[in-house]
C-alpha atoms as a PDB file:
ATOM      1  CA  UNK A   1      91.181  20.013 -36.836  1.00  0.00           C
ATOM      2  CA  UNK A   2      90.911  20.673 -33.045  1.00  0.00           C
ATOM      3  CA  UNK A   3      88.669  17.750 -30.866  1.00  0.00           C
ATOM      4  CA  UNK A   4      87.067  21.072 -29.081  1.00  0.00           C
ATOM      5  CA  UNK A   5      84.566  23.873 -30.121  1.00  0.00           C
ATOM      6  CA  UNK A   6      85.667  27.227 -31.436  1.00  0.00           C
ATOM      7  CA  UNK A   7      83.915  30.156 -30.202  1.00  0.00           C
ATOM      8  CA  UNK A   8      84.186  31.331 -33.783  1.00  0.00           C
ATOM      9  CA  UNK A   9      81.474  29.184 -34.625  1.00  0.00           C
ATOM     10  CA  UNK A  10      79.023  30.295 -32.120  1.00  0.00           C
ATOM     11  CA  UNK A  11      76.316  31.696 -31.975  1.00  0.00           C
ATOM     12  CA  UNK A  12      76.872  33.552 -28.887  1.00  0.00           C
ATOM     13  CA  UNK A  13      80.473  34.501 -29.769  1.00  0.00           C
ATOM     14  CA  UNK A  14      80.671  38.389 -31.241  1.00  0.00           C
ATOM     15  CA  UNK A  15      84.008  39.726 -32.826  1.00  0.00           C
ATOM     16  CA  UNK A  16      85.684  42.924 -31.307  1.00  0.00           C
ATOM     17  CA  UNK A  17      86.547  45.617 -34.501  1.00  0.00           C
ATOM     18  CA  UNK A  18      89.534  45.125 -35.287  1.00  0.00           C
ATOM     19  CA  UNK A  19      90.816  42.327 -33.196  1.00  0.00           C
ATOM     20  CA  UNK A  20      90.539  38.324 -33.545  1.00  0.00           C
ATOM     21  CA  UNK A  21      89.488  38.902 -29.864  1.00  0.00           C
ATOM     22  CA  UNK A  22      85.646  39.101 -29.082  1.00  0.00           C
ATOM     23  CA  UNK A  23      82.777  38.248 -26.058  1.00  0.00           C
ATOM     24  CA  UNK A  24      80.088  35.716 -24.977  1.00  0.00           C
ATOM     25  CA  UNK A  25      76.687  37.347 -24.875  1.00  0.00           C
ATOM     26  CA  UNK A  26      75.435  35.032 -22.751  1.00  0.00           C
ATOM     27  CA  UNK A  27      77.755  36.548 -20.117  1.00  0.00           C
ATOM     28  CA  UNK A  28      78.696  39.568 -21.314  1.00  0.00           C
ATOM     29  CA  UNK A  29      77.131  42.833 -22.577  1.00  0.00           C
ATOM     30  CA  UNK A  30      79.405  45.772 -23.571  1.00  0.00           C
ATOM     31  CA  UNK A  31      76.790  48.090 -23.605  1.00  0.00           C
ATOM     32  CA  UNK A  32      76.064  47.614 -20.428  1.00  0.00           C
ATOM     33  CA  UNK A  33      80.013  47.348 -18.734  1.00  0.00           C
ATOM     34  CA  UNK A  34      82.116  49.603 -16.910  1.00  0.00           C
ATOM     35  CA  UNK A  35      85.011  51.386 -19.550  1.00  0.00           C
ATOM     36  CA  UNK A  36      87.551  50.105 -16.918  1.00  0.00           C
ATOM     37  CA  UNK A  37      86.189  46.307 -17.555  1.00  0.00           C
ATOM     38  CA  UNK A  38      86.595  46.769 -20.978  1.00  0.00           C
ATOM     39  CA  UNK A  39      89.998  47.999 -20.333  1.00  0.00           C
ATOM     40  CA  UNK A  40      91.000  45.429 -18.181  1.00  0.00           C
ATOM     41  CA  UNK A  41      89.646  43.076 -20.825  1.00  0.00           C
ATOM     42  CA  UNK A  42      92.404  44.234 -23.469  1.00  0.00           C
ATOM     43  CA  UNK A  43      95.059  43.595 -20.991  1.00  0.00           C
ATOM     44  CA  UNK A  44      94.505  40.027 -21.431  1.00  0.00           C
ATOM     45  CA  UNK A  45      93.510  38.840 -17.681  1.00  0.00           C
ATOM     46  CA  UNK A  46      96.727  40.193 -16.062  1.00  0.00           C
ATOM     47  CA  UNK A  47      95.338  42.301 -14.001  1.00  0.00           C
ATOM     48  CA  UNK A  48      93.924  39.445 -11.413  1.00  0.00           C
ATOM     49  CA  UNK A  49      90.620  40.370 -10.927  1.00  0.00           C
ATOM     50  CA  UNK A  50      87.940  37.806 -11.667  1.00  0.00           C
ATOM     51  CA  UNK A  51      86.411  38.454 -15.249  1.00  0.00           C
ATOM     52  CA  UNK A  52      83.817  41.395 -16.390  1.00  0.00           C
ATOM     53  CA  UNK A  53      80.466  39.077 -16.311  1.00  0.00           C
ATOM     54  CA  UNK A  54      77.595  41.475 -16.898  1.00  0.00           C
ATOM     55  CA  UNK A  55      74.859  39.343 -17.349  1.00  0.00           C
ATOM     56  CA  UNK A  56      73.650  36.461 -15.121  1.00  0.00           C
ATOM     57  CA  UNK A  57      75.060  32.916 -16.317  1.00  0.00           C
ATOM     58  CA  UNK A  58      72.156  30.381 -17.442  1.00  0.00           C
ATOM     59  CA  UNK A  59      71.907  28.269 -14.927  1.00  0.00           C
ATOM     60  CA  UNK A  60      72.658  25.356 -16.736  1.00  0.00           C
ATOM     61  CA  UNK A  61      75.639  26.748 -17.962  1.00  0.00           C
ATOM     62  CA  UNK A  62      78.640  24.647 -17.871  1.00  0.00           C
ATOM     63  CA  UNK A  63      81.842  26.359 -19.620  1.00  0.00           C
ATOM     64  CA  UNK A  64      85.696  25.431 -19.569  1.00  0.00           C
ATOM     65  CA  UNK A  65      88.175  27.680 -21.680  1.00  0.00           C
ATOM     66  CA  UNK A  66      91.951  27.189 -21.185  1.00  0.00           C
ATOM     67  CA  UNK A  67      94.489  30.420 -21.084  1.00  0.00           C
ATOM     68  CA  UNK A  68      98.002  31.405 -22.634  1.00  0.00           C
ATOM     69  CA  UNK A  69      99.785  34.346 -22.823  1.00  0.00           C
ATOM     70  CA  UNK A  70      97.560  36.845 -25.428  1.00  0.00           C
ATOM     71  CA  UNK A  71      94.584  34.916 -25.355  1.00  0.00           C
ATOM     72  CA  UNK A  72      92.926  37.654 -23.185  1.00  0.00           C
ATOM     73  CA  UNK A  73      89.828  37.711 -20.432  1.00  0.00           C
ATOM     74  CA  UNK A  74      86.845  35.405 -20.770  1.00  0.00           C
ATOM     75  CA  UNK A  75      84.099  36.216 -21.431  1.00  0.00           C
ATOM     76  CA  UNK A  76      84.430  39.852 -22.293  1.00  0.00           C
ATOM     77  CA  UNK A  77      87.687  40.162 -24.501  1.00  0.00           C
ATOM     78  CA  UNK A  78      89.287  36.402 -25.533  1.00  0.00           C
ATOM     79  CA  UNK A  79      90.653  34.493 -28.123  1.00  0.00           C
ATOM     80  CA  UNK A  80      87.638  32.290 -29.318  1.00  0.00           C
ATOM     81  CA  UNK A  81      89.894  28.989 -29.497  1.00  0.00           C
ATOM     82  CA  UNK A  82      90.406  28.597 -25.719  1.00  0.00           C
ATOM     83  CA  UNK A  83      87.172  26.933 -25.312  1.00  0.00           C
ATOM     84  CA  UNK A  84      87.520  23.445 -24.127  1.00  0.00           C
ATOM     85  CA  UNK A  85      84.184  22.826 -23.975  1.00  0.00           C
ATOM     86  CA  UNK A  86      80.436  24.795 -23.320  1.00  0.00           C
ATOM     87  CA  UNK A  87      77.158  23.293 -22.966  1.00  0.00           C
ATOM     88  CA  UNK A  88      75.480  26.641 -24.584  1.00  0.00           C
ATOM     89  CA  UNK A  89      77.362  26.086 -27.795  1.00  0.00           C
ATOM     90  CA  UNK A  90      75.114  26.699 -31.444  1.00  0.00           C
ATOM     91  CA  UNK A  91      76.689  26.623 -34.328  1.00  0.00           C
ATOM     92  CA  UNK A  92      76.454  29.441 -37.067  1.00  0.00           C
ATOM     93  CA  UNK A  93      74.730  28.319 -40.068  1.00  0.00           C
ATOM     94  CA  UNK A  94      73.730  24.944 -38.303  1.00  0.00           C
ATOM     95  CA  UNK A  95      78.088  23.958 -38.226  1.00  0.00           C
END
């Protein structure tokens, strides 16, 4: 068992169709993104442009993830295990 959080277990963290892949909602809101940040999501944060943030952060916020190859774009389109640690983090199901 990992010492950090999983975005799986959030709250806030939403699953992409199809892909283990999925998006903060505190920060993100497809609905309201451009197609090309979406696409630029997909390719995983090689592009080197700052992430798709669509919403303004809490102010409180305080959020670390760590990267690898794959693990895509935070917060819009990433792995939900490179969270290091988030001070927003609620459990689903009170975990």
């Amino acid at each position: 068992m990992s010492d950090y959080p999983s975005c799986y277990l959030c709250t806030h963290f939403h699953e992409r169709p199809g892909s283990c892949h999925g998006f903060c909602d505190l920060l993100y809101d497809p609905k309201e993104a451009l197609p090309v940040f979406e696409i630029l999501g997909m390719l995983g944060g090689r592009s080197g442009l700052a992430p798709a943030v669509t919403k303004e952060p809490p102010s409180d916020m305080k959020v670390e993830v760590t990267h690898w190859p794959g693990c895509g774009n935070f917060p819009n389109f990433y792995d939900g295990n490179i969270l290091r640690s988030c001070n927003k983090f609620e459990g689903k199901g009170g975990r």
